[in-house]
C-alpha atoms as a PDB file:
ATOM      1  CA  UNK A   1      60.446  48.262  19.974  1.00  0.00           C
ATOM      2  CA  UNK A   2      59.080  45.789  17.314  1.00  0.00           C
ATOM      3  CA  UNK A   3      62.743  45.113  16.218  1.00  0.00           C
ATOM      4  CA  UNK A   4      62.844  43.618  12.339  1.00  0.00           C
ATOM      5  CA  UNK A   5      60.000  45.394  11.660  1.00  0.00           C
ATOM      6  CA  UNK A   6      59.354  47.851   9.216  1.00  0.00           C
ATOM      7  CA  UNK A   7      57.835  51.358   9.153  1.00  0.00           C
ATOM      8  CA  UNK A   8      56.001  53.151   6.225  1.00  0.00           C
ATOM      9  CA  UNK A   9      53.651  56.088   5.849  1.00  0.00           C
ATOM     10  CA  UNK A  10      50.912  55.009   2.890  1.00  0.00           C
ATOM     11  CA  UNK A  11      48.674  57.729   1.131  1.00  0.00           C
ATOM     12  CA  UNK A  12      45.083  55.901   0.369  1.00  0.00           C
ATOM     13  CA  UNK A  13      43.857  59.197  -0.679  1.00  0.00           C
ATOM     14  CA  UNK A  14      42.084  61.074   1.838  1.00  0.00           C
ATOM     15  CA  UNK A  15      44.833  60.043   4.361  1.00  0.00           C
ATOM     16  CA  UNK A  16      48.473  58.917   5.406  1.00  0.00           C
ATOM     17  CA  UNK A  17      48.725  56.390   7.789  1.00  0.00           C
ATOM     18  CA  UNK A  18      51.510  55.096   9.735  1.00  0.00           C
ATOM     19  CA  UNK A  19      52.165  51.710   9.288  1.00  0.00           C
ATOM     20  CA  UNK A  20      54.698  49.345  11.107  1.00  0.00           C
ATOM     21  CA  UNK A  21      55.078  45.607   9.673  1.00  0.00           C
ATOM     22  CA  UNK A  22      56.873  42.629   9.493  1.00  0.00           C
ATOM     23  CA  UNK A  23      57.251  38.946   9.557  1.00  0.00           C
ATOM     24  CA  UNK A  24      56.858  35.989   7.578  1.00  0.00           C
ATOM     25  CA  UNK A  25      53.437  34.505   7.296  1.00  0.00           C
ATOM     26  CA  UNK A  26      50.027  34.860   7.012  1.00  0.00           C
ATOM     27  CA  UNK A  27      49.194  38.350   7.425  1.00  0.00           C
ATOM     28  CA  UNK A  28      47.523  39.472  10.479  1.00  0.00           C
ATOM     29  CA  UNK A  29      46.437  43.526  11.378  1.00  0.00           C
ATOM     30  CA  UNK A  30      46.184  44.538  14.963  1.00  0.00           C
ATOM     31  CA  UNK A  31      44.415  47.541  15.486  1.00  0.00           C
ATOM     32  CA  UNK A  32      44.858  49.992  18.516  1.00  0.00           C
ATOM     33  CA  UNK A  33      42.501  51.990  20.940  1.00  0.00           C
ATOM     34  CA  UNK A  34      41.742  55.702  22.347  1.00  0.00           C
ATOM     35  CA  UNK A  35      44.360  56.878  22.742  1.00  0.00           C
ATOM     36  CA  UNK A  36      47.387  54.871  21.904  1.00  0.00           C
ATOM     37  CA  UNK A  37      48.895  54.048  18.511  1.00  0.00           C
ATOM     38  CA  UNK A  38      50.581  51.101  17.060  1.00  0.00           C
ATOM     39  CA  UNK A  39      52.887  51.083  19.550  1.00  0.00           C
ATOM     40  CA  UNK A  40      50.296  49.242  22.557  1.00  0.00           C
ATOM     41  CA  UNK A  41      51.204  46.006  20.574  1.00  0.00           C
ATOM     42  CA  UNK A  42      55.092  46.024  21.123  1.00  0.00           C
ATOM     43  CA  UNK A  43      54.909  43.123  23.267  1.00  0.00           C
ATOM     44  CA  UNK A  44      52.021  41.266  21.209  1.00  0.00           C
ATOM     45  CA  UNK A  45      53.210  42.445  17.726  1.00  0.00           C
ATOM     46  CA  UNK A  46      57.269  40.332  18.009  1.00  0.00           C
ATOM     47  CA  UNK A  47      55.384  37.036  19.623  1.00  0.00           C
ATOM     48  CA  UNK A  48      53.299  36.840  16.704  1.00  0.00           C
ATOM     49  CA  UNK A  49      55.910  36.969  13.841  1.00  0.00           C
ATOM     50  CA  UNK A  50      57.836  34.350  16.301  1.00  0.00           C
ATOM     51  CA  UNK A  51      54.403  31.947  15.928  1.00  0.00           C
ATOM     52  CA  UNK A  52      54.855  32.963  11.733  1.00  0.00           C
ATOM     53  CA  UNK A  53      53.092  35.309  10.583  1.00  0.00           C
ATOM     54  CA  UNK A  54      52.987  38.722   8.594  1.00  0.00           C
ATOM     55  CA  UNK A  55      52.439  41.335  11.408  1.00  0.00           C
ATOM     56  CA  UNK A  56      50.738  44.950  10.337  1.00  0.00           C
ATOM     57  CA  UNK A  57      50.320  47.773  13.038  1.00  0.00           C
ATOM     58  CA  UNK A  58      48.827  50.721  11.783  1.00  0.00           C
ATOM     59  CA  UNK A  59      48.109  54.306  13.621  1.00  0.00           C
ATOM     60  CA  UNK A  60      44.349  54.493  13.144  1.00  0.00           C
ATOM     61  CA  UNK A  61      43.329  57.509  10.933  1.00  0.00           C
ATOM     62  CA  UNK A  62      44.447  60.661  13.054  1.00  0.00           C
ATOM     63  CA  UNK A  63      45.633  59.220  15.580  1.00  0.00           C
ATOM     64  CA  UNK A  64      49.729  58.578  15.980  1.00  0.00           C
ATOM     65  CA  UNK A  65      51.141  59.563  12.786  1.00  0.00           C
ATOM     66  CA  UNK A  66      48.340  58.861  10.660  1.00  0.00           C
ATOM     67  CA  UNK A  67      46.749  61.949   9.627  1.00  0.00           C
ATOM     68  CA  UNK A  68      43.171  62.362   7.878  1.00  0.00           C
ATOM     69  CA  UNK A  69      40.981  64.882   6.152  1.00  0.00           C
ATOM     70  CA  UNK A  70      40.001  68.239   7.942  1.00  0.00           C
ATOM     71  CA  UNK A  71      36.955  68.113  10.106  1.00  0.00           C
ATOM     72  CA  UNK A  72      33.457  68.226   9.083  1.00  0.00           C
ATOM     73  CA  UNK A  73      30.687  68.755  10.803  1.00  0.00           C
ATOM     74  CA  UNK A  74      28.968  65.413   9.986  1.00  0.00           C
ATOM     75  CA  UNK A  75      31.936  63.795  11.196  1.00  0.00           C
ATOM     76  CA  UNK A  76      31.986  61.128   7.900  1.00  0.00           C
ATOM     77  CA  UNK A  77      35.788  62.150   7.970  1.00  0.00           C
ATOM     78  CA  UNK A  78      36.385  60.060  10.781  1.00  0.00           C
ATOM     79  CA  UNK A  79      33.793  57.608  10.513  1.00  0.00           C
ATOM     80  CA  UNK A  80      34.424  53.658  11.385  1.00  0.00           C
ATOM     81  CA  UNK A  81      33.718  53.050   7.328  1.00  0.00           C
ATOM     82  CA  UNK A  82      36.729  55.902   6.297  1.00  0.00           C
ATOM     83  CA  UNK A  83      38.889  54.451   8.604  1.00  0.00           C
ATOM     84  CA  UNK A  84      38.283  50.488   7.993  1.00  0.00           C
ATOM     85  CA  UNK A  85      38.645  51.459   3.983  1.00  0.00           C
ATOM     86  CA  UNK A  86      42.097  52.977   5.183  1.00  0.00           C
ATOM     87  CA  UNK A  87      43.170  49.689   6.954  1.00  0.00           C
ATOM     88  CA  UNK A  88      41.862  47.579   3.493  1.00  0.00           C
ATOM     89  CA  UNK A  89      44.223  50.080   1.182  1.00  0.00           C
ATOM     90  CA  UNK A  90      46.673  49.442   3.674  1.00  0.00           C
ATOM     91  CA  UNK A  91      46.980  45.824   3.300  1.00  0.00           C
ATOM     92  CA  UNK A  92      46.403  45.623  -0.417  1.00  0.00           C
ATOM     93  CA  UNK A  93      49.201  48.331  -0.964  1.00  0.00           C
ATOM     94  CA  UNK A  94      51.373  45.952   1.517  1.00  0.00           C
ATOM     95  CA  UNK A  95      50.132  42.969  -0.734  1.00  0.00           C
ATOM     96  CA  UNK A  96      47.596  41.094   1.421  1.00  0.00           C
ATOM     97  CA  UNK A  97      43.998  41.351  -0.293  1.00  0.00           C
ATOM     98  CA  UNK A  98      43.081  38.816   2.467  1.00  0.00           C
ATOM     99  CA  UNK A  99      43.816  38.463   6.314  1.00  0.00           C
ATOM    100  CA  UNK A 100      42.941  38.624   9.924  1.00  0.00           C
ATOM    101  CA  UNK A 101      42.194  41.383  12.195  1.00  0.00           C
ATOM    102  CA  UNK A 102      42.475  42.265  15.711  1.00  0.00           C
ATOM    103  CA  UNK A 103      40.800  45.239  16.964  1.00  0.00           C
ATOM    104  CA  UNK A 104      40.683  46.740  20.494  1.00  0.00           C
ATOM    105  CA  UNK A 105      38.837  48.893  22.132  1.00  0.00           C
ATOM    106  CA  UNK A 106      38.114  52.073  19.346  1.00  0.00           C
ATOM    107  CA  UNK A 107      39.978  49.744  16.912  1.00  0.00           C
ATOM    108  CA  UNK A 108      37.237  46.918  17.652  1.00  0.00           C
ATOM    109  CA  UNK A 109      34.552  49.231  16.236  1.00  0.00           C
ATOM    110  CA  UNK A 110      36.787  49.778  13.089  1.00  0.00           C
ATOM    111  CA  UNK A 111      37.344  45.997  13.204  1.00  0.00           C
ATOM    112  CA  UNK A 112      33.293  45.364  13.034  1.00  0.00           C
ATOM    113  CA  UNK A 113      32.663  47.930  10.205  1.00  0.00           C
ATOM    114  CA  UNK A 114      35.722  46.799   8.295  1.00  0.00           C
ATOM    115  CA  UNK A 115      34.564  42.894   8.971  1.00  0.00           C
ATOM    116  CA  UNK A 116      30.791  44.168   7.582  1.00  0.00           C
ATOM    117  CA  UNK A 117      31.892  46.451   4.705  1.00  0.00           C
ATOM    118  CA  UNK A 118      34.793  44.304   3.425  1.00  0.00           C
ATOM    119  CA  UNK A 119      33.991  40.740   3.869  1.00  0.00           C
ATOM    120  CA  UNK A 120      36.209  39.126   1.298  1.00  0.00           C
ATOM    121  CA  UNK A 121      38.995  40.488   3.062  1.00  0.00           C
ATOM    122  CA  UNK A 122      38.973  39.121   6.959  1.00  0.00           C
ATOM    123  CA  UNK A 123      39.492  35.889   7.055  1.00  0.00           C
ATOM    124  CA  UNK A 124      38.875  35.722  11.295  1.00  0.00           C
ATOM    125  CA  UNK A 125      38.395  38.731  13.322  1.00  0.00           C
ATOM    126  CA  UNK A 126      39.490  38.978  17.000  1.00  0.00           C
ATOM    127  CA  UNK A 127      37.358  41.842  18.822  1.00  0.00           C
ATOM    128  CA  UNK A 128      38.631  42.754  22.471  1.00  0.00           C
ATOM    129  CA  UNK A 129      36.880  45.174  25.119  1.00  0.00           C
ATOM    130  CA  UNK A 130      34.190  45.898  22.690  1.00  0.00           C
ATOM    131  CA  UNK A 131      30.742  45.911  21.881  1.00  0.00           C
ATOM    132  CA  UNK A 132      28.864  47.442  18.898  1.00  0.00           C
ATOM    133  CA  UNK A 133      28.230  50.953  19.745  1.00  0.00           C
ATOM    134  CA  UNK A 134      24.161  50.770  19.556  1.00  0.00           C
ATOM    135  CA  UNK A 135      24.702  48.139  22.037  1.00  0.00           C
ATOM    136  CA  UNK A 136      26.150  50.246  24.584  1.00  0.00           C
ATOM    137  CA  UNK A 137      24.018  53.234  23.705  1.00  0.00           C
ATOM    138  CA  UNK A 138      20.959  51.136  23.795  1.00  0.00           C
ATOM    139  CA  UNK A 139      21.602  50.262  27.168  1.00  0.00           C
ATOM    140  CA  UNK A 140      22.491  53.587  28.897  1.00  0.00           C
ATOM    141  CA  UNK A 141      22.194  53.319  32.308  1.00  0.00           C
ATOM    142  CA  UNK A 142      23.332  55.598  35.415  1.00  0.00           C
ATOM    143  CA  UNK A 143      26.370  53.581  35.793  1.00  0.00           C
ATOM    144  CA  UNK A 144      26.976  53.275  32.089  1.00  0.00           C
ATOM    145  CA  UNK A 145      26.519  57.006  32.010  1.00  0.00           C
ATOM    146  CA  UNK A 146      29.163  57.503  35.112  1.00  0.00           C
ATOM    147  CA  UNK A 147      31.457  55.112  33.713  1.00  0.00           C
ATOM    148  CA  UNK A 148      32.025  56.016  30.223  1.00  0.00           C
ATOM    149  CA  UNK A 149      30.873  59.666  30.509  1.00  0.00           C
ATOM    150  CA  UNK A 150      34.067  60.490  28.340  1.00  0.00           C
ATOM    151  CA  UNK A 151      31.787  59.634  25.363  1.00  0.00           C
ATOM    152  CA  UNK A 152      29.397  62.203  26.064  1.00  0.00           C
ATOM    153  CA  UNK A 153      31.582  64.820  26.899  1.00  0.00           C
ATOM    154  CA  UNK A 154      33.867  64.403  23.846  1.00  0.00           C
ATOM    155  CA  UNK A 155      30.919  64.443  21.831  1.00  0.00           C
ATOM    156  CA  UNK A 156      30.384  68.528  22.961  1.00  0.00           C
ATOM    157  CA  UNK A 157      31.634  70.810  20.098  1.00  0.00           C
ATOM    158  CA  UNK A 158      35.042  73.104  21.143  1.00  0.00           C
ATOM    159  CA  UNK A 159      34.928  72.562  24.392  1.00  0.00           C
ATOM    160  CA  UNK A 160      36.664  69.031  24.979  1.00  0.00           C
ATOM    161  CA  UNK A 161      39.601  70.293  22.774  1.00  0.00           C
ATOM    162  CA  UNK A 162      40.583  73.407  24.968  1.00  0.00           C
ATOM    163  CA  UNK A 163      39.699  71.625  28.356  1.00  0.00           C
ATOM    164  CA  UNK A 164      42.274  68.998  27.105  1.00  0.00           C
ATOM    165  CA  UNK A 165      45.234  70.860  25.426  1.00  0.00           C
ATOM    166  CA  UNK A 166      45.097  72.501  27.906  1.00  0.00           C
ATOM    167  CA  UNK A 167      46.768  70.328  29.973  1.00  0.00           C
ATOM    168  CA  UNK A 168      47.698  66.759  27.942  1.00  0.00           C
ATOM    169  CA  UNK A 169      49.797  65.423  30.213  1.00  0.00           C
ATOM    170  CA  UNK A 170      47.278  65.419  33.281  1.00  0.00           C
ATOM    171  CA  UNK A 171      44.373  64.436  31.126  1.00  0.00           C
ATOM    172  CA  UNK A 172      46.226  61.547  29.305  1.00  0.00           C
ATOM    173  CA  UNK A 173      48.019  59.455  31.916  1.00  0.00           C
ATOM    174  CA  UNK A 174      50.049  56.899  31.462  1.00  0.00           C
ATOM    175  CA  UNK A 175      52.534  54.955  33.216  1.00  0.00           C
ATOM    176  CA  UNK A 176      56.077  54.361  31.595  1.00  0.00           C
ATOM    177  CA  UNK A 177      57.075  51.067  33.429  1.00  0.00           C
ATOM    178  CA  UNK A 178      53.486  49.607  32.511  1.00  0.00           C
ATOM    179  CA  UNK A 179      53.563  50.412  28.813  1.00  0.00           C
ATOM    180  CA  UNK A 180      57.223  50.543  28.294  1.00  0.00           C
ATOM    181  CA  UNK A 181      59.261  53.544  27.898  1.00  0.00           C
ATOM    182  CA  UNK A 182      59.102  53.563  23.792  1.00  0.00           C
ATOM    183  CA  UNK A 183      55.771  52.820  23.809  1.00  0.00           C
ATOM    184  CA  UNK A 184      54.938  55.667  26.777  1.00  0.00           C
ATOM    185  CA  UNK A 185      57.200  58.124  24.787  1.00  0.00           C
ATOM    186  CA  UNK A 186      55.176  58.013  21.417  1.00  0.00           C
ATOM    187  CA  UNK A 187      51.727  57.669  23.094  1.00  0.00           C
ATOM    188  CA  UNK A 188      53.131  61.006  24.920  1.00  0.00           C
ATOM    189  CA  UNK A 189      54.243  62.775  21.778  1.00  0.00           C
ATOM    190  CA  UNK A 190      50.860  61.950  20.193  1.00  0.00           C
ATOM    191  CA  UNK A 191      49.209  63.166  23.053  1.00  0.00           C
ATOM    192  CA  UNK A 192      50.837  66.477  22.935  1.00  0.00           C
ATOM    193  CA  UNK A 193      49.614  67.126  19.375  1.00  0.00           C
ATOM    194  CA  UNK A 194      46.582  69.193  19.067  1.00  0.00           C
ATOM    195  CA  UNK A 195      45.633  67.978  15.905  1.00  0.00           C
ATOM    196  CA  UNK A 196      45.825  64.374  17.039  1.00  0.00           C
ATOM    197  CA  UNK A 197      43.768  65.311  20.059  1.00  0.00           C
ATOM    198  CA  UNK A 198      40.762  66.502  17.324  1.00  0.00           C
ATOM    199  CA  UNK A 199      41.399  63.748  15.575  1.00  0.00           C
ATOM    200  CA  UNK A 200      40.691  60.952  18.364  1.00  0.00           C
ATOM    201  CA  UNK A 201      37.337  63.598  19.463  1.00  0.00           C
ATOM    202  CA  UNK A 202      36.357  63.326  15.927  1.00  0.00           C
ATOM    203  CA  UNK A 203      36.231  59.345  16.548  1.00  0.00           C
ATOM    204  CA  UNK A 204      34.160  59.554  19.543  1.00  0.00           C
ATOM    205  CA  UNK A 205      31.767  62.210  17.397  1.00  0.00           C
ATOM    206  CA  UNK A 206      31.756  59.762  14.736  1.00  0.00           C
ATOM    207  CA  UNK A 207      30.943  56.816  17.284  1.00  0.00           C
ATOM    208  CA  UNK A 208      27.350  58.863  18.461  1.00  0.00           C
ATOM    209  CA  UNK A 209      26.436  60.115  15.075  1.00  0.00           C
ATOM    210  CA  UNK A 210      27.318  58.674  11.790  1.00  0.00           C
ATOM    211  CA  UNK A 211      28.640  55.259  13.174  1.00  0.00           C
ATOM    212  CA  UNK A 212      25.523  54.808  14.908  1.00  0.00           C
ATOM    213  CA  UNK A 213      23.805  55.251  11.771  1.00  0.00           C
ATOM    214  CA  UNK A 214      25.616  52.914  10.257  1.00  0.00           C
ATOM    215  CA  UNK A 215      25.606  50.163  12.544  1.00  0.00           C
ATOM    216  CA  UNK A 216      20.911  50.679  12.557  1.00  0.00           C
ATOM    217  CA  UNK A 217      21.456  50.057   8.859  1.00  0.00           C
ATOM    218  CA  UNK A 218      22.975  47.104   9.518  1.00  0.00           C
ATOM    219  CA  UNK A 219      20.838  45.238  11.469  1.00  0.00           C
ATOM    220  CA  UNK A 220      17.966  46.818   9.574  1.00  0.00           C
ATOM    221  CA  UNK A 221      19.213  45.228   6.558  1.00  0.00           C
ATOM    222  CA  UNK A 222      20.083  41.439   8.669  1.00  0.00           C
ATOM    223  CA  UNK A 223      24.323  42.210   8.271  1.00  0.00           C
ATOM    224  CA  UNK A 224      26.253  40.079   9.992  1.00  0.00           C
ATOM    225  CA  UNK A 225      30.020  39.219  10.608  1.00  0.00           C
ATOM    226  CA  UNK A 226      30.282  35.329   8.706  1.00  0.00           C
ATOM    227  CA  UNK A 227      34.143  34.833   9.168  1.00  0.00           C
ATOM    228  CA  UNK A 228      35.150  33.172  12.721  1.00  0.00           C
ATOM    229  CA  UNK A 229      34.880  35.963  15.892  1.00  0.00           C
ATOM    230  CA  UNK A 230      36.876  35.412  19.232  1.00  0.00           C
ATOM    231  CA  UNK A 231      35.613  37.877  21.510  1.00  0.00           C
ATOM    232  CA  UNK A 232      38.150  38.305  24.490  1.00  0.00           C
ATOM    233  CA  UNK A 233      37.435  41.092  27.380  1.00  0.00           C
ATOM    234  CA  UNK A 234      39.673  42.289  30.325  1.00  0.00           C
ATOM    235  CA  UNK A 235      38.374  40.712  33.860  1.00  0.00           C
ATOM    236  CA  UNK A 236      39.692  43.883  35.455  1.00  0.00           C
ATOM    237  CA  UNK A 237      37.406  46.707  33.335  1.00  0.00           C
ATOM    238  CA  UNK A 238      34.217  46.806  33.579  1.00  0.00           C
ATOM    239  CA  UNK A 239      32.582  45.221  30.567  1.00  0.00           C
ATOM    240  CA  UNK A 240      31.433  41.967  32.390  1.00  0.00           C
ATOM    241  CA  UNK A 241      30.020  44.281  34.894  1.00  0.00           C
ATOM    242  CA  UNK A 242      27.729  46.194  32.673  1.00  0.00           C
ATOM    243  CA  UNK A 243      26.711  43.517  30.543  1.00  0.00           C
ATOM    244  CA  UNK A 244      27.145  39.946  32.166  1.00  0.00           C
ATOM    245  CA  UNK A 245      28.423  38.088  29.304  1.00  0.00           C
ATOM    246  CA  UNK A 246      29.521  39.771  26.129  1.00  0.00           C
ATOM    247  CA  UNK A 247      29.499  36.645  23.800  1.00  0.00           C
ATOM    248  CA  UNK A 248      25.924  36.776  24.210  1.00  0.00           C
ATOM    249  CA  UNK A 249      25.520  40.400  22.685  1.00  0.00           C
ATOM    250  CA  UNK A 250      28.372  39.232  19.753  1.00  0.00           C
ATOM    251  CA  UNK A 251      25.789  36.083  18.590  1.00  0.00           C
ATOM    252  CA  UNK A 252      23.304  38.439  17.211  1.00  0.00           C
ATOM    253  CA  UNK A 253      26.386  40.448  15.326  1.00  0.00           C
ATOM    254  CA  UNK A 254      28.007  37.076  14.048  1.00  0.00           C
ATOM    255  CA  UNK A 255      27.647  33.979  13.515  1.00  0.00           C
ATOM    256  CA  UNK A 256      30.754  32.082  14.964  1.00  0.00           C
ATOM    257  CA  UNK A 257      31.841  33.253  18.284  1.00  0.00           C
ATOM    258  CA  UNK A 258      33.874  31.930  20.507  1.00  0.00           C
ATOM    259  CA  UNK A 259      35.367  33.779  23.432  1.00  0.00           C
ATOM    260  CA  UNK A 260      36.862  34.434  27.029  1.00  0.00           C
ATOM    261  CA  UNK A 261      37.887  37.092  29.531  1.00  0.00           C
ATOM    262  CA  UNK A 262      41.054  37.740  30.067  1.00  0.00           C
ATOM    263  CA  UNK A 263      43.228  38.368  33.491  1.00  0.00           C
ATOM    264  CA  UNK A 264      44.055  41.994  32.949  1.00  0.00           C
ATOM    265  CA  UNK A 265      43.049  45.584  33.190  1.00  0.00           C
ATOM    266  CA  UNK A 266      42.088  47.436  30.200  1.00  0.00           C
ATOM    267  CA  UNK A 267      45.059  48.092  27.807  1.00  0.00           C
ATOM    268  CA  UNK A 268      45.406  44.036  27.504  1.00  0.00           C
ATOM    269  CA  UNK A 269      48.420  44.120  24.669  1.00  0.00           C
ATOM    270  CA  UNK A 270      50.395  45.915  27.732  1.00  0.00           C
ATOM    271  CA  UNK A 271      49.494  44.118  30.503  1.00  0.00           C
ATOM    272  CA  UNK A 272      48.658  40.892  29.347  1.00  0.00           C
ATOM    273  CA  UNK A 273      50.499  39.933  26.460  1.00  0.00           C
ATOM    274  CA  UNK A 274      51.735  36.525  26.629  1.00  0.00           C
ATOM    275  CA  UNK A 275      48.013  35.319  27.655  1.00  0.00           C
ATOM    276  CA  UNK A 276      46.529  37.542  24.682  1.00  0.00           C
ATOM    277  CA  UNK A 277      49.298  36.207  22.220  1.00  0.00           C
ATOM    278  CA  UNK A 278      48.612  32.770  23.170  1.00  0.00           C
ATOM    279  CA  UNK A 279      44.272  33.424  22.580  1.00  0.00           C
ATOM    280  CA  UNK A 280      45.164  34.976  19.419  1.00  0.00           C
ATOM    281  CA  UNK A 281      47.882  32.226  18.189  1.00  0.00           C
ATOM    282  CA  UNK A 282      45.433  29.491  19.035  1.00  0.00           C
ATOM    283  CA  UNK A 283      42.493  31.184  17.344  1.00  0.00           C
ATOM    284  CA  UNK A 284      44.847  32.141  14.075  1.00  0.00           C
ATOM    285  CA  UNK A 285      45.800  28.794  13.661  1.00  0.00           C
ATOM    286  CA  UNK A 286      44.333  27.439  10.848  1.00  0.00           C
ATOM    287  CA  UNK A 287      42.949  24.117  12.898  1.00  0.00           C
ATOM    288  CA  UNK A 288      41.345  26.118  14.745  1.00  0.00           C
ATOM    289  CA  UNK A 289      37.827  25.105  16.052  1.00  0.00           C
ATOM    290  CA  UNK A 290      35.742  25.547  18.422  1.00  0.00           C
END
């Protein structure tokens, strides 16, 4: 995997993250989902450098080989504003003050805060299977509540963590000829670690608590995401199906959006990756309209 590329682990204080990179380029960061790491974008991550430009892959704070404070009961430790200040020391350490982001999935809620906090540093943000979390807990319904009840029970103190040590490898599933073998391997280590399993509850506590909190202040205060947004979602999970059309609940969160679904199941940088790459190359281009 992600051959040329380089790997590094960067303090920015309060945590190390794992960091793979490389290319030529304008500089582009792609950030993962529950519960991979950097490794989901092997097959996204080479195509990119090949259309020219600067590739970064981080492990999201705790997740992977990224490692972050110890764990609070607030949860601010793990919070979408620690971890998008992470990705921002990141990039300036790597020498990009400025550049796109991709986020998907838990990484599209770190994308959003990052895009709100920092906005002299994203030029474009791409934001796949997402939607800000008060919009999906402001619309709680039975089959919300069925579908995504992993929220709810990862939010319960103690118990999530024994239920799922436990027994990683039946909880976490994952299929080697789907994801790769690398790819499947390091997902599987991660997996295995119980302090990486905290870690990614600790983003899901984060996600009902303090991130909701953040995201209120927000649109209390009229924030909004100014730089370009392409909004892409996976025809095969169930976003569509909860919310008819997700570029309508982005336009009061940005104000350029453009979008589309995509032909895939869920983990799209897997699955899908020549029709993501393409979406993303068109929308990095810097003629891009529209």
């Amino acid at each position: 995997m992600f051959e040329g590329f380089e790997e590094a682990q960067v303090d920015v204080g309060e945590a190390s993250v794992f960091v793979r990179h490389g290319g030529e380029g304008p500089p582009v960061v792609l950030l993962h989902g529950h519960p991979r790491t950097s490794a989901t974008w092997h097959r996204v991550a080479p195509r990119l450098v090949a259309a020219g430009h600067t590739v970064v892959c981080p492990d999201l704070r705790g997740y992977g080989r990224s490692r972050g404070p110890e764990f609070t009961a607030d949860h601010e430790g793990y919070a979408k504003r620690a971890v998008a200040a992470d990705v921002v020391a990141v990039m300036r350490h790597l020498g990009h003050p400025r550049f796109a982001l991709v986020g998907h999935d838990r990484g599209g809620y770190v994308a959003l805060r990052l895009a709100l906090d920092h906005p002299e540093a994203v030029s474009r943000v791409a934001l796949l299977d997402c939607v800000p979390l008060t919009e999906h807990l402001s619309r709680i319904t039975a089959e919300f509540a069925t579908q995504w009840w992993h929220w709810f029970f990862f939010a319960q103190p103690d118990i999530p963590e024994r239920v799922i040590t436990a027994d990683p490898d039946s909880w976490y599933r994952g299929d080697p000829e789907v994801m790769g073998r690398e790819n499947y391997d390091e997902w599987r280590r991660a997996t295995r670690n119980p302090d990486v399993v905290r870690a990614m509850l600790e983003d899901y506590r984060a996600g009902l608590t303090v991130d909701r909190r953040h995201e209120e202040a927000d649109r209390a205060a009229g924030r909004r995401v100014t730089c370009p947004a392409l909004i892409l979602w996976s025809l095969k999970d169930d976003l569509e199906d909860l919310y008819g059309d997700p570029l309508a609940i982005w336009r009061d969160w940005a104000t350029d959006v453009r979008g589309h679904g995509i032909d895939s199941g869920h983990h799209v940088a897997e699955q899908a990756p020549e029709e993501l790459t393409r979406a993303l190359t068109d929308f990095l281009s810097p003629a891009s309209t529209h």
